[in-house]
C-alpha atoms as a PDB file:
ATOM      1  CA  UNK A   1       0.000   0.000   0.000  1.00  0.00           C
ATOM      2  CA  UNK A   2       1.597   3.718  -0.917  1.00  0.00           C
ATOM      3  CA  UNK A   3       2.537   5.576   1.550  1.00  0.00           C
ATOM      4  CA  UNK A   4      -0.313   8.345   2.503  1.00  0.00           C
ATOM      5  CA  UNK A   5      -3.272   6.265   0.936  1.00  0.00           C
ATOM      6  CA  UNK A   6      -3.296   4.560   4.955  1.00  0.00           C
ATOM      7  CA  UNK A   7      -4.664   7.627   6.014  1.00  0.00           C
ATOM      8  CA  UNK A   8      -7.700   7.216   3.691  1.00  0.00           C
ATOM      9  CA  UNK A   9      -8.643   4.240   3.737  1.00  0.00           C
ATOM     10  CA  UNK A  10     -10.267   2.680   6.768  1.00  0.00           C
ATOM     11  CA  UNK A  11     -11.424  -1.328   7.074  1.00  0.00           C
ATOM     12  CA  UNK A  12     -13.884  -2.038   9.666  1.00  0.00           C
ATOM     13  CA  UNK A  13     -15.312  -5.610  10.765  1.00  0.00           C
ATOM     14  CA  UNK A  14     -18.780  -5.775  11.958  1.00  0.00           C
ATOM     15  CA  UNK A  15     -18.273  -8.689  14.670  1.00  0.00           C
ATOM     16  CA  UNK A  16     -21.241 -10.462  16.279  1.00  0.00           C
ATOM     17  CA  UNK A  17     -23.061 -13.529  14.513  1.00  0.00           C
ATOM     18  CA  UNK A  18     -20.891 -14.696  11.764  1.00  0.00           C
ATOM     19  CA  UNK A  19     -18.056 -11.615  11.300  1.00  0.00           C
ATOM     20  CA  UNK A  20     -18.608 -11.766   7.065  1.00  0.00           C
ATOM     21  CA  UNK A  21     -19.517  -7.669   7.307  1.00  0.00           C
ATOM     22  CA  UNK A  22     -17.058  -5.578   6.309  1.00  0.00           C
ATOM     23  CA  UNK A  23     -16.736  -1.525   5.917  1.00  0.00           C
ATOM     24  CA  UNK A  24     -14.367  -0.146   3.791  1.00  0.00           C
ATOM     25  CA  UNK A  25     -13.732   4.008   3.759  1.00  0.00           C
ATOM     26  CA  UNK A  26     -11.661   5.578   1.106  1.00  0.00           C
ATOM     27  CA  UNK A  27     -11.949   8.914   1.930  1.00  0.00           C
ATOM     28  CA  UNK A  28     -15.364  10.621   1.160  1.00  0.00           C
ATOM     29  CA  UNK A  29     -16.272   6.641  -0.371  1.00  0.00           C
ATOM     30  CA  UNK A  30     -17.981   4.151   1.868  1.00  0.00           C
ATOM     31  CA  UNK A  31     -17.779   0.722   0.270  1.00  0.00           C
ATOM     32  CA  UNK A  32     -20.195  -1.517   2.364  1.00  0.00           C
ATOM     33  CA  UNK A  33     -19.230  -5.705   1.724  1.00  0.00           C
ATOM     34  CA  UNK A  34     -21.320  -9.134   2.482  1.00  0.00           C
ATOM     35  CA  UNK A  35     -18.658 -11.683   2.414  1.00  0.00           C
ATOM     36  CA  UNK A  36     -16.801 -10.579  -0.643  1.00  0.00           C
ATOM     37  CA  UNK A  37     -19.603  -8.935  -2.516  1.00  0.00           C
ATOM     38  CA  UNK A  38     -20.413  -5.221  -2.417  1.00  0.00           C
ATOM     39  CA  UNK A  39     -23.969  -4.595  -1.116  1.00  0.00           C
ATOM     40  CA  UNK A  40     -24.298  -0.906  -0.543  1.00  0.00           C
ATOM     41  CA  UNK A  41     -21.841   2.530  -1.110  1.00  0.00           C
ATOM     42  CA  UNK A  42     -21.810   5.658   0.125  1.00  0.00           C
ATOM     43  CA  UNK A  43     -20.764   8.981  -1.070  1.00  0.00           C
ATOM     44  CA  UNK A  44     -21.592  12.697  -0.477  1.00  0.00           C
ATOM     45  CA  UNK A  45     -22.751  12.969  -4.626  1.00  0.00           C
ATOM     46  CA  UNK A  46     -25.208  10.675  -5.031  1.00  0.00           C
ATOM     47  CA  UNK A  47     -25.933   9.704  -1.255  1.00  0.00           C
ATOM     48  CA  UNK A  48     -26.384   6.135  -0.201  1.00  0.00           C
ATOM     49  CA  UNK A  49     -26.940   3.537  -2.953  1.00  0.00           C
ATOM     50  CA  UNK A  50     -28.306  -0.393  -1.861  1.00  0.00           C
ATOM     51  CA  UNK A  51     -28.673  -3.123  -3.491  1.00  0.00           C
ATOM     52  CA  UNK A  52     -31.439  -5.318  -3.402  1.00  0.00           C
ATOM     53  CA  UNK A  53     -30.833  -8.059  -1.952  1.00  0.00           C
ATOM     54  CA  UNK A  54     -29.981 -11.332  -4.558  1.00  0.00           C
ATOM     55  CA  UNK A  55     -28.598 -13.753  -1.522  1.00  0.00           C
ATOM     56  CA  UNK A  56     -30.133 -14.695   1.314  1.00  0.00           C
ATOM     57  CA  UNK A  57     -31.086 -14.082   5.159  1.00  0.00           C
ATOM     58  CA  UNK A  58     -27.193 -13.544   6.379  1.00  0.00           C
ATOM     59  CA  UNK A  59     -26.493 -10.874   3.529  1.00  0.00           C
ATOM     60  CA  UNK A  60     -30.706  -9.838   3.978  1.00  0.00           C
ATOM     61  CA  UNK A  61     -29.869  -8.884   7.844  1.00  0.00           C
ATOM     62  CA  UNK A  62     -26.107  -6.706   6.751  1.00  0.00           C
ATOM     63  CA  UNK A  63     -28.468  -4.626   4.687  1.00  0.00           C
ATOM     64  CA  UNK A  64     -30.923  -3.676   6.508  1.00  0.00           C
ATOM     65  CA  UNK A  65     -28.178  -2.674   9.190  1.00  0.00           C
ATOM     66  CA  UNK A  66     -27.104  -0.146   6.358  1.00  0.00           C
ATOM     67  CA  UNK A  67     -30.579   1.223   5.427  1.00  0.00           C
ATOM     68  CA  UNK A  68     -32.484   0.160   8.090  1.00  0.00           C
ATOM     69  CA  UNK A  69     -34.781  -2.121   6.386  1.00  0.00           C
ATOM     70  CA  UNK A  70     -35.815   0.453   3.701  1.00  0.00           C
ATOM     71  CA  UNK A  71     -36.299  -1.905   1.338  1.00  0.00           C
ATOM     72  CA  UNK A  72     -38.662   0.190  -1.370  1.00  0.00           C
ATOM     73  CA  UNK A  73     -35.401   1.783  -2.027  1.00  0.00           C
ATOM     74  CA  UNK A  74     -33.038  -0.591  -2.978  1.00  0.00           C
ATOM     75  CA  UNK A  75     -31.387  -1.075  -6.668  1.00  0.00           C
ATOM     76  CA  UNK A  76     -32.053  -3.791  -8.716  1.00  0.00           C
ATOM     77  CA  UNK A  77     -28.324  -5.514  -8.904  1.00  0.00           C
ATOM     78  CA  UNK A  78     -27.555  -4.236 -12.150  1.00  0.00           C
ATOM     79  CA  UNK A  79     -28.253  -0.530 -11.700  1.00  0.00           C
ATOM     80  CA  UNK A  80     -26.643  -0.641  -8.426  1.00  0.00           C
ATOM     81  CA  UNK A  81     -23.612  -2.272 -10.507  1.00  0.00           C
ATOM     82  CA  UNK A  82     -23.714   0.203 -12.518  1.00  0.00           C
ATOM     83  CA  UNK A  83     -23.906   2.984 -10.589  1.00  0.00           C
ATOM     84  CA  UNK A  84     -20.870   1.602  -8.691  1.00  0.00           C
ATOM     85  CA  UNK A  85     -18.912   1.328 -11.469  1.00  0.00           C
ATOM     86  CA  UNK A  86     -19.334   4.507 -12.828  1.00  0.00           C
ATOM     87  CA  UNK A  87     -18.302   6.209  -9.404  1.00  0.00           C
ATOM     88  CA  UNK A  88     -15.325   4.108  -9.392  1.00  0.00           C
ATOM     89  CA  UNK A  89     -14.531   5.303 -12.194  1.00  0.00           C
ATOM     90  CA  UNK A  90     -14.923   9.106 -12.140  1.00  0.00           C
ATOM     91  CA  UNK A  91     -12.663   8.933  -8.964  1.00  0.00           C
ATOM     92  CA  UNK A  92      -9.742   6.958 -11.073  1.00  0.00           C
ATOM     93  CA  UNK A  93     -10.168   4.121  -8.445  1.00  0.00           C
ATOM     94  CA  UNK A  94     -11.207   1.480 -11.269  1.00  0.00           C
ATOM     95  CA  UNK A  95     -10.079   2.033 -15.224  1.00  0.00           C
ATOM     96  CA  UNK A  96     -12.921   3.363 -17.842  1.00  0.00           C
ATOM     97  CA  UNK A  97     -13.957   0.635 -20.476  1.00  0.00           C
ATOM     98  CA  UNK A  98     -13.465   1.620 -24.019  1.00  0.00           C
END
């Protein structure tokens, strides 16, 4: 990891029943993970984005942790792909397709 990025990016574990929830910061970028998968972001231009959920009860409970069970609101998988990757992008934290 470069030097100076450690000061932006924070990792947190969500321990209690079962340990697979994991929050990652990157500065103003709030990357919210089920196991491996990304479930939900965060960031102060387009506000909190969730997925819907596509798994099951473990992955069901992490998200309504994040959005409190607002359910109405979540994604469908591929827009919230979508969204994601076109964040990650604009920030130069994944490469633009051509």
């Amino acid at each position: 990891m470069r030097k100076g990025l450690q000061s932006h990016l924070n990792i947190a574990n969500h321990k209690g029943r079962g340990d697979k929830r994991h929050d990652v910061q990157i500065g103003e970028l709030a990357l919210f993970f089920s196991y491996e998968t990304c479930m939900a972001f965060s960031h102060p231009d387009v506000g909190l984005v969730v997925s819907e959920n596509c798994w099951g009860t473990t992955t069901g409970r992490h998200l309504n942790e994040i959005d409190g069970g607002r359910i109405a609101q979540r994604v469908s998988r591929g827009g919230f792909e979508q969204r994601l990757t076109r964040l990650l992008q604009e920030y130069n934290l994944i490469p633009r397709e051509e």
